[in-house]
PDB file of N, CA and C in Angstrom:
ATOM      1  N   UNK A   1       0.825  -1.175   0.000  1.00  0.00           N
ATOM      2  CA  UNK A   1       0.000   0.000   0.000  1.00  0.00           C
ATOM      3  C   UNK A   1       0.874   1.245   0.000  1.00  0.00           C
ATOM      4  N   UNK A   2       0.217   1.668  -0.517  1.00  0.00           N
ATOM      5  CA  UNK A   2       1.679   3.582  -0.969  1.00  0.00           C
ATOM      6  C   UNK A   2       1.891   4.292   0.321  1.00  0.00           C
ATOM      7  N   UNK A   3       0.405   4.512   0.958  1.00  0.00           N
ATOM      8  CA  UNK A   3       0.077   5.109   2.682  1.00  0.00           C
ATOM      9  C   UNK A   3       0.521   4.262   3.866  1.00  0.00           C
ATOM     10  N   UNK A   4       0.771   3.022   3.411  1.00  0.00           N
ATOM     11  CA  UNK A   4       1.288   1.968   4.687  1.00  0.00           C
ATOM     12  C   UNK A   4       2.248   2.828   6.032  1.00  0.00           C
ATOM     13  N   UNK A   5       3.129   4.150   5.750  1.00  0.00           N
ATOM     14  CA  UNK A   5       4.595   4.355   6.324  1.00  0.00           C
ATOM     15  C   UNK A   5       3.544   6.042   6.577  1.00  0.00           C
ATOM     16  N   UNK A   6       2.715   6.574   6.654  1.00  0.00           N
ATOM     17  CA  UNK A   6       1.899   7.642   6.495  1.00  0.00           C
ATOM     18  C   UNK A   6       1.873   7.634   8.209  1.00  0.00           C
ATOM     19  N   UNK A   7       2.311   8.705   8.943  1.00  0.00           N
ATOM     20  CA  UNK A   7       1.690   9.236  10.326  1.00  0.00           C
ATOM     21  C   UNK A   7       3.243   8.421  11.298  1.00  0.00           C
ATOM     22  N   UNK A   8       4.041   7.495  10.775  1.00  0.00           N
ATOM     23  CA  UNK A   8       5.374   6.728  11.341  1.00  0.00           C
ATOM     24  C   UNK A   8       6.671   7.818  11.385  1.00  0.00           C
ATOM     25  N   UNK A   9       6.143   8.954  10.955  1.00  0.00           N
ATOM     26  CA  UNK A   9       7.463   9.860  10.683  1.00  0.00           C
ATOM     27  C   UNK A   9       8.351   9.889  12.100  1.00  0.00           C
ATOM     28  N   UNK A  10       7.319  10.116  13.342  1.00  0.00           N
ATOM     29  CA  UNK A  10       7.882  10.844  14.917  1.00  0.00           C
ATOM     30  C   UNK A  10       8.778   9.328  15.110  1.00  0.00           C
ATOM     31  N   UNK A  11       8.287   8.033  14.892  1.00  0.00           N
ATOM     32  CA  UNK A  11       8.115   7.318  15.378  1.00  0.00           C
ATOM     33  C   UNK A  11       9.673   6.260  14.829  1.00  0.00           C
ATOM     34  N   UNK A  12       9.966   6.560  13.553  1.00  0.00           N
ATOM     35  CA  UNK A  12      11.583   6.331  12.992  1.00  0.00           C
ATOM     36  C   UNK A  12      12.496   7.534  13.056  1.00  0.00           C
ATOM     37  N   UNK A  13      12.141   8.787  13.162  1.00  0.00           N
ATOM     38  CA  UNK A  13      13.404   9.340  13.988  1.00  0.00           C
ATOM     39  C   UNK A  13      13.687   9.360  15.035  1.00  0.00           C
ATOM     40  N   UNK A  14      12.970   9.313  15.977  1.00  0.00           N
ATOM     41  CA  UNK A  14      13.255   9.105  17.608  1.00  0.00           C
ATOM     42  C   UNK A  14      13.881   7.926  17.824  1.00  0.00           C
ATOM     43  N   UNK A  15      13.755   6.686  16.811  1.00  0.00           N
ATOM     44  CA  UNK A  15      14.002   5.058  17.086  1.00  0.00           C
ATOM     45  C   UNK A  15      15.736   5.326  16.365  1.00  0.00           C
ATOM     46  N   UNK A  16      15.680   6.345  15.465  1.00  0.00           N
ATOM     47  CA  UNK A  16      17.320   6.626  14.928  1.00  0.00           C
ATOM     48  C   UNK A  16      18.073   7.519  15.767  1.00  0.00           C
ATOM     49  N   UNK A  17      17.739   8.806  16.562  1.00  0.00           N
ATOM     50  CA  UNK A  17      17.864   9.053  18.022  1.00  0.00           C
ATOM     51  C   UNK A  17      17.710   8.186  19.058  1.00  0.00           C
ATOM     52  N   UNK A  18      17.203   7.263  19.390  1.00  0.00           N
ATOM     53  CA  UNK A  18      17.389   6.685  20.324  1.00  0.00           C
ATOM     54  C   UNK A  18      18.691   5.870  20.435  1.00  0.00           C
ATOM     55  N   UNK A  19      18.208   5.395  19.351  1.00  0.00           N
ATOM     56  CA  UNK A  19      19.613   4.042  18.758  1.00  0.00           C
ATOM     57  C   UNK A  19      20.793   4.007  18.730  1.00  0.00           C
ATOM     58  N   UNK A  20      21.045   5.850  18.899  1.00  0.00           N
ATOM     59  CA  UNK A  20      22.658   6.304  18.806  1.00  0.00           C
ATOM     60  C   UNK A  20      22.991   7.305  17.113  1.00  0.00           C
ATOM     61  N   UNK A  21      22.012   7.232  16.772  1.00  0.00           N
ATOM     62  CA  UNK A  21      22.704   8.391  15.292  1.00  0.00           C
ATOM     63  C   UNK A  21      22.760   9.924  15.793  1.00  0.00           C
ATOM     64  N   UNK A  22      23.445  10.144  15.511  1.00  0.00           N
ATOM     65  CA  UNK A  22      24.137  11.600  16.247  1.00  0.00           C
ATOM     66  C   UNK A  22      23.410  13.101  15.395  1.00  0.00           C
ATOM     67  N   UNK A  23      22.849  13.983  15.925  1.00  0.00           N
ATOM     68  CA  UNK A  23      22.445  15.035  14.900  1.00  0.00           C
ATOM     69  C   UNK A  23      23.272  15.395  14.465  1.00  0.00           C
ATOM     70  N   UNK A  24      25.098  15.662  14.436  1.00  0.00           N
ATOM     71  CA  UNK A  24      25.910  15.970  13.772  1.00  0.00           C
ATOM     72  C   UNK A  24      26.392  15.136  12.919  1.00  0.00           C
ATOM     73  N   UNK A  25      25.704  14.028  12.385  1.00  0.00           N
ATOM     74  CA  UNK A  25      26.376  13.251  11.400  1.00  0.00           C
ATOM     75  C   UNK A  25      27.454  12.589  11.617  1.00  0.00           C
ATOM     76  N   UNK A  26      27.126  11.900  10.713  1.00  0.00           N
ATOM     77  CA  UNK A  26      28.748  10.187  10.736  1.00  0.00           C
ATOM     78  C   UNK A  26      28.599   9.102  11.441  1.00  0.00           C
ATOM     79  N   UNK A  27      27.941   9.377  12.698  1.00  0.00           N
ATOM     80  CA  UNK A  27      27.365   8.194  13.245  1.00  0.00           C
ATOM     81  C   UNK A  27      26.209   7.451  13.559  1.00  0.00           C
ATOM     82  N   UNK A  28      26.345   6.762  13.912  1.00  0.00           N
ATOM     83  CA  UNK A  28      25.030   5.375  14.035  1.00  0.00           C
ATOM     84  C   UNK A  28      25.204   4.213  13.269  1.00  0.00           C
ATOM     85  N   UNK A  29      24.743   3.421  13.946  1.00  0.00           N
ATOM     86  CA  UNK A  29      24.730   1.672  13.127  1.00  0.00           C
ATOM     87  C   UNK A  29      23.225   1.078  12.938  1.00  0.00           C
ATOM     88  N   UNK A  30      23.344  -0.014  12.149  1.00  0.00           N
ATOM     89  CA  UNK A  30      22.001  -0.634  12.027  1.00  0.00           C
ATOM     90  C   UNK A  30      21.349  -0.834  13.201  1.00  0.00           C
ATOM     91  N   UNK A  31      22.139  -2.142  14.250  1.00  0.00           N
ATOM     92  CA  UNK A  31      22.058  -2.612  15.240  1.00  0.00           C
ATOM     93  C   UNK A  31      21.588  -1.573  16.179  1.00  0.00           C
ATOM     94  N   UNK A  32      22.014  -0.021  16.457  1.00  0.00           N
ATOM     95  CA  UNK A  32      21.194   0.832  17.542  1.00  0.00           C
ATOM     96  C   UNK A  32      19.935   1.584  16.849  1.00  0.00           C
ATOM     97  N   UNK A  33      19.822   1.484  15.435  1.00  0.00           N
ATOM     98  CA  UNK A  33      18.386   2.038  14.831  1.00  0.00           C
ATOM     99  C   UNK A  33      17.279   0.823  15.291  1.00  0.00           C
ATOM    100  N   UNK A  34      17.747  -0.424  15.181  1.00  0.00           N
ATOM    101  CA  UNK A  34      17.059  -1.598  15.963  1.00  0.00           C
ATOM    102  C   UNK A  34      16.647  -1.944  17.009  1.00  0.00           C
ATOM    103  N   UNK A  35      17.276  -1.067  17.798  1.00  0.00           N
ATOM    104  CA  UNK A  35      17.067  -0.957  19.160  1.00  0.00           C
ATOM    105  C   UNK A  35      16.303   0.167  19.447  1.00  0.00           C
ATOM    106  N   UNK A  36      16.448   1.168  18.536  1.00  0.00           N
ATOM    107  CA  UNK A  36      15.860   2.500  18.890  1.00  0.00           C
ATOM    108  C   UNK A  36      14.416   1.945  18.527  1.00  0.00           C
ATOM    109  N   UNK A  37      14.212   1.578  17.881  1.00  0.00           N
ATOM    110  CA  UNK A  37      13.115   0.876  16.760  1.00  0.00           C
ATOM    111  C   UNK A  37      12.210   0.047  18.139  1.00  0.00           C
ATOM    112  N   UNK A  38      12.710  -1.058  18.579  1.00  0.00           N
ATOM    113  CA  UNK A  38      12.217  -1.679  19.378  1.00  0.00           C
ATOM    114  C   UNK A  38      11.784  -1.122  20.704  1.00  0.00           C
ATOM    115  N   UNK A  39      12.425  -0.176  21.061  1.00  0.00           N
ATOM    116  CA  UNK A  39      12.097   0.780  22.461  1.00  0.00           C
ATOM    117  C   UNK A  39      10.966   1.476  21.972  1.00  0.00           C
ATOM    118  N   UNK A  40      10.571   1.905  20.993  1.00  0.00           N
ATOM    119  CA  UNK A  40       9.774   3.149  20.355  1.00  0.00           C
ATOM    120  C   UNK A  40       8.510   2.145  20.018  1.00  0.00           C
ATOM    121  N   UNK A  41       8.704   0.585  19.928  1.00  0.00           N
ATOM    122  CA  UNK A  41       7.401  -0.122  19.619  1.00  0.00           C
ATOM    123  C   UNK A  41       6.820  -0.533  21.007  1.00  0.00           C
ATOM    124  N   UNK A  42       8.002  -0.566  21.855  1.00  0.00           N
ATOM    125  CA  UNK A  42       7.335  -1.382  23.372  1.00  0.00           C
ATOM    126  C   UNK A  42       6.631  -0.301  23.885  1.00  0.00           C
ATOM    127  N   UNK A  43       7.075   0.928  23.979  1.00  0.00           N
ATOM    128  CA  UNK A  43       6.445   1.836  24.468  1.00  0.00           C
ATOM    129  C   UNK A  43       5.420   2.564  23.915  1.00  0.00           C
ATOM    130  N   UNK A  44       4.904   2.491  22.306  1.00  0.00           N
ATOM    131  CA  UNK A  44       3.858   2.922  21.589  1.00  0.00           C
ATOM    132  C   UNK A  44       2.840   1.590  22.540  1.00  0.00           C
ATOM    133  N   UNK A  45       3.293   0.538  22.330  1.00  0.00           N
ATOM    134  CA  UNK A  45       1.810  -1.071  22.822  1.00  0.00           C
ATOM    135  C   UNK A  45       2.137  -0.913  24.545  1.00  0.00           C
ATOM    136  N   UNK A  46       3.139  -0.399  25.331  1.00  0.00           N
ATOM    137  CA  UNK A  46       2.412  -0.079  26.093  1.00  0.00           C
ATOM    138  C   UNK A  46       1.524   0.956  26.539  1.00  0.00           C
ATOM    139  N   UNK A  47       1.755   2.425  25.988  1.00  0.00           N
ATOM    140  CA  UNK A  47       0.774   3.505  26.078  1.00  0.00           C
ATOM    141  C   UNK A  47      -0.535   3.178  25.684  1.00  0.00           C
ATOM    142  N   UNK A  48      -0.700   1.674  24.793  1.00  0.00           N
ATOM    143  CA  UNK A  48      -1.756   1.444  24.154  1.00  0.00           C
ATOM    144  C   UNK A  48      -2.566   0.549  24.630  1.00  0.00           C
ATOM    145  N   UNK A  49      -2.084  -0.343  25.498  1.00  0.00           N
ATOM    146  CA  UNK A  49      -2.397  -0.926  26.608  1.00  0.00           C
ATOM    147  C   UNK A  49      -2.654  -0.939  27.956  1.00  0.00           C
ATOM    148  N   UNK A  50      -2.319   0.535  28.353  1.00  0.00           N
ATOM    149  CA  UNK A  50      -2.518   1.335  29.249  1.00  0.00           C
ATOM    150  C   UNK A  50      -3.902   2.392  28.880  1.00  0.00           C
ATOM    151  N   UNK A  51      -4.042   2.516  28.014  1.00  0.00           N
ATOM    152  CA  UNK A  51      -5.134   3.330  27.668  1.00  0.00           C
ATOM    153  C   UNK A  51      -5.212   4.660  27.252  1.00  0.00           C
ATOM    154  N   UNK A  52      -3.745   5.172  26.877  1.00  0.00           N
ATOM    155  CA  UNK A  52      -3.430   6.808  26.530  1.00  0.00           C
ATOM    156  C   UNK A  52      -3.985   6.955  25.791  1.00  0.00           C
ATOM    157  N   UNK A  53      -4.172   8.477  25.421  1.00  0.00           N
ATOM    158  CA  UNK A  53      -5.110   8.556  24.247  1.00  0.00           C
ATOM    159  C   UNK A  53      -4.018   8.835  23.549  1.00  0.00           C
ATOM    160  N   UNK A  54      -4.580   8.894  22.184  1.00  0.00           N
ATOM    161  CA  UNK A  54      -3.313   8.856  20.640  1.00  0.00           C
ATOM    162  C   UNK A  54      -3.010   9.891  20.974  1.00  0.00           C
ATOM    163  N   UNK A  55      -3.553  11.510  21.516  1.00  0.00           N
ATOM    164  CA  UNK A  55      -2.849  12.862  21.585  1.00  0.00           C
ATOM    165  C   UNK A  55      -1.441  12.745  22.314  1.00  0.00           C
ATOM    166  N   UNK A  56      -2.047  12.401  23.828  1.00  0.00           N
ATOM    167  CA  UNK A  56      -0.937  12.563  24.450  1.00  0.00           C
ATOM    168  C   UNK A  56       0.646  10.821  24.259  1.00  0.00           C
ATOM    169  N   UNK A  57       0.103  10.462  23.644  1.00  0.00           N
ATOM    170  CA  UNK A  57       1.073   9.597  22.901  1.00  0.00           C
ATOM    171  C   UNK A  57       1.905  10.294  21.940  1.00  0.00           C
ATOM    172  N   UNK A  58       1.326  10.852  21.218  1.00  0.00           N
ATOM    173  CA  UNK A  58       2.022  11.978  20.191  1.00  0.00           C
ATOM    174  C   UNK A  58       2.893  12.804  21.239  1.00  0.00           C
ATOM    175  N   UNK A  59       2.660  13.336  22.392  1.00  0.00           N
ATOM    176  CA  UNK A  59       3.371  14.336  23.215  1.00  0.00           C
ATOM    177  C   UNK A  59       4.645  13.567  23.790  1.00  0.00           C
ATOM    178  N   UNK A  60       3.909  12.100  24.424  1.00  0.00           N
ATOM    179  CA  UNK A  60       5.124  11.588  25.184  1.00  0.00           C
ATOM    180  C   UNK A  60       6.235  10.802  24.186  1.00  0.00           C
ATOM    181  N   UNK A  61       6.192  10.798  23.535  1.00  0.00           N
ATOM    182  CA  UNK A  61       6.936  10.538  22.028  1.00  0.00           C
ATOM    183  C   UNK A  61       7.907  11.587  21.624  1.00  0.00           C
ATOM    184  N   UNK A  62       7.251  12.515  21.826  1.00  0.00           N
ATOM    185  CA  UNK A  62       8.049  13.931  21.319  1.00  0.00           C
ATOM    186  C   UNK A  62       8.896  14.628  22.208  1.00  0.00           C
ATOM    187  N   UNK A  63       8.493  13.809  23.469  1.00  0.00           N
ATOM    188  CA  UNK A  63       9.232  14.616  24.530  1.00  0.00           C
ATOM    189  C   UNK A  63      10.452  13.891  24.620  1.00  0.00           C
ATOM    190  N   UNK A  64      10.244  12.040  24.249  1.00  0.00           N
ATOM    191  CA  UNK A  64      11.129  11.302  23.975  1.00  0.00           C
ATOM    192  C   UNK A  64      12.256  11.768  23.088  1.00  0.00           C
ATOM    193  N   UNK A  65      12.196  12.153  22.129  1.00  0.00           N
ATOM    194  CA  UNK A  65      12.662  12.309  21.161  1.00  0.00           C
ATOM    195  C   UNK A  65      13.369  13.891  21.404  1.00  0.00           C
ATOM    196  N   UNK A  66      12.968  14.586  22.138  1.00  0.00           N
ATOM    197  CA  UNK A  66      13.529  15.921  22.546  1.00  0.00           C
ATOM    198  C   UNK A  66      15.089  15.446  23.494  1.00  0.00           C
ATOM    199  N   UNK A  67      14.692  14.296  24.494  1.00  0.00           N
ATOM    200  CA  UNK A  67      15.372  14.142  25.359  1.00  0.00           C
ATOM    201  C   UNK A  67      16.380  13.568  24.762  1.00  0.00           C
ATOM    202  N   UNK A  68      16.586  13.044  23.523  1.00  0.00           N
ATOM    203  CA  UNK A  68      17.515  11.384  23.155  1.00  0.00           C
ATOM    204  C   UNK A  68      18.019  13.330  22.570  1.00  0.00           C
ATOM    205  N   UNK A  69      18.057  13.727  21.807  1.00  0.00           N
ATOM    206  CA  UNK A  69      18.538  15.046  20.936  1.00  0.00           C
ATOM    207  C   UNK A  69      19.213  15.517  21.715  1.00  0.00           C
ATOM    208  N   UNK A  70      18.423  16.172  23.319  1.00  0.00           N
ATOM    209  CA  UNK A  70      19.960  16.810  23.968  1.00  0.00           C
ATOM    210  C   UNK A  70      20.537  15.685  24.841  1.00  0.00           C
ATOM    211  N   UNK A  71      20.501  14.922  24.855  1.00  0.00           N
ATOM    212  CA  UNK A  71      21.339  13.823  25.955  1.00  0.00           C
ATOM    213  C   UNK A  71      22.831  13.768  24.429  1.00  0.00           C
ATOM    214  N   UNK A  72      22.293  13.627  23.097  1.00  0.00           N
ATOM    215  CA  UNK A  72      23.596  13.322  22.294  1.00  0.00           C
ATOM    216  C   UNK A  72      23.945  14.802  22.072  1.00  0.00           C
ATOM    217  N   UNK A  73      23.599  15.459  22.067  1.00  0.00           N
ATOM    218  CA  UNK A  73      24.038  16.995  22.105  1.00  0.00           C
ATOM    219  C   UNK A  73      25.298  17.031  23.183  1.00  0.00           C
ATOM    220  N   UNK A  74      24.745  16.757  24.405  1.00  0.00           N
ATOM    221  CA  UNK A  74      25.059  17.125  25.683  1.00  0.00           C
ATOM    222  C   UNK A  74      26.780  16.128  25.603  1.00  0.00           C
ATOM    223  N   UNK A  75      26.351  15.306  25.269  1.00  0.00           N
ATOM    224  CA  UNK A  75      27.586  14.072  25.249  1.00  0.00           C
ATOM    225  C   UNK A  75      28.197  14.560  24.158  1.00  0.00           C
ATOM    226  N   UNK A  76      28.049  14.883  22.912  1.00  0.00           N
ATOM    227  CA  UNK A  76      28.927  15.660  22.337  1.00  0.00           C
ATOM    228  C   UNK A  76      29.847  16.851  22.620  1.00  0.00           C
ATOM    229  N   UNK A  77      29.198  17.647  23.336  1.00  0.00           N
ATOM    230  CA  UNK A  77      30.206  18.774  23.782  1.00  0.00           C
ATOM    231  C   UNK A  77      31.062  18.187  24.897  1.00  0.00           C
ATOM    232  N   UNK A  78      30.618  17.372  26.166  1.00  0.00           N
ATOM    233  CA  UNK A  78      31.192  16.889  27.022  1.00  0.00           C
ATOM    234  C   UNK A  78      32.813  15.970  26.359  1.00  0.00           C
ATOM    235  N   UNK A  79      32.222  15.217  25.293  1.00  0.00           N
ATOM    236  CA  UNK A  79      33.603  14.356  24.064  1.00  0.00           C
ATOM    237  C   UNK A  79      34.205  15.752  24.143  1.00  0.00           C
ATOM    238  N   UNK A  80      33.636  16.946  23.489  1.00  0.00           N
ATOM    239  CA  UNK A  80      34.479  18.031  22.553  1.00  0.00           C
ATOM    240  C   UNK A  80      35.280  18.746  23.834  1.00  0.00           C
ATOM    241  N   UNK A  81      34.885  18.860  24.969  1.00  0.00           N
ATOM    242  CA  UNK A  81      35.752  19.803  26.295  1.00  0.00           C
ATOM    243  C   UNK A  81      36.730  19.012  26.625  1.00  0.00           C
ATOM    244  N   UNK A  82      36.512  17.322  26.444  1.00  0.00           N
ATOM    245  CA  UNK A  82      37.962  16.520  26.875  1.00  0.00           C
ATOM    246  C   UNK A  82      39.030  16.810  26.033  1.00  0.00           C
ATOM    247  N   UNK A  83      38.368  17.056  25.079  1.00  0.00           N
ATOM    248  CA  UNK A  83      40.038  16.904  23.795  1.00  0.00           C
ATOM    249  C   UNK A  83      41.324  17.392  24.091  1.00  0.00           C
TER     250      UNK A  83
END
């Protein structure tokens, strides 16, 4: 189906942030997009099994995804002050 991957956008970059791909480029591997991937599905079926509504799923997702951004931010400059 063409729409199959339609509304998954939040839901494979946070799993490529999670996983370890760096917003400055060059890094990440398959193996932590897989992982990012799998954290981002346990926690969509449990919000969904818990009973969240789809809004605030959209929020706690995003907040996810805010946090994985400055945690590799944060660890980047921390690498860049050792040098």
């Amino acid at each position: 189906q063409p729409g199959m991957g339609n509304m998954f956008e939040l839901d494979v970059i946070a799993a490529c942030f999670i996983g370890g791909a760096s917003t400055m480029g060059g890094v990440g591997r398959v193996g932590g997009a897989l992982v990012g991937g799998l954290v981002m599905a346990v926690m969509t079926n449990g919000m969904q099994l818990m009973g969240v509504p789809q809004s605030l799923q959209l929020v706690i997702k995003g907040l996810v995804l805010l946090v994985a951004v400055a945690f590799d931010i944060y660890n980047k400059r921390r690498a860049g002050a050792t040098r």
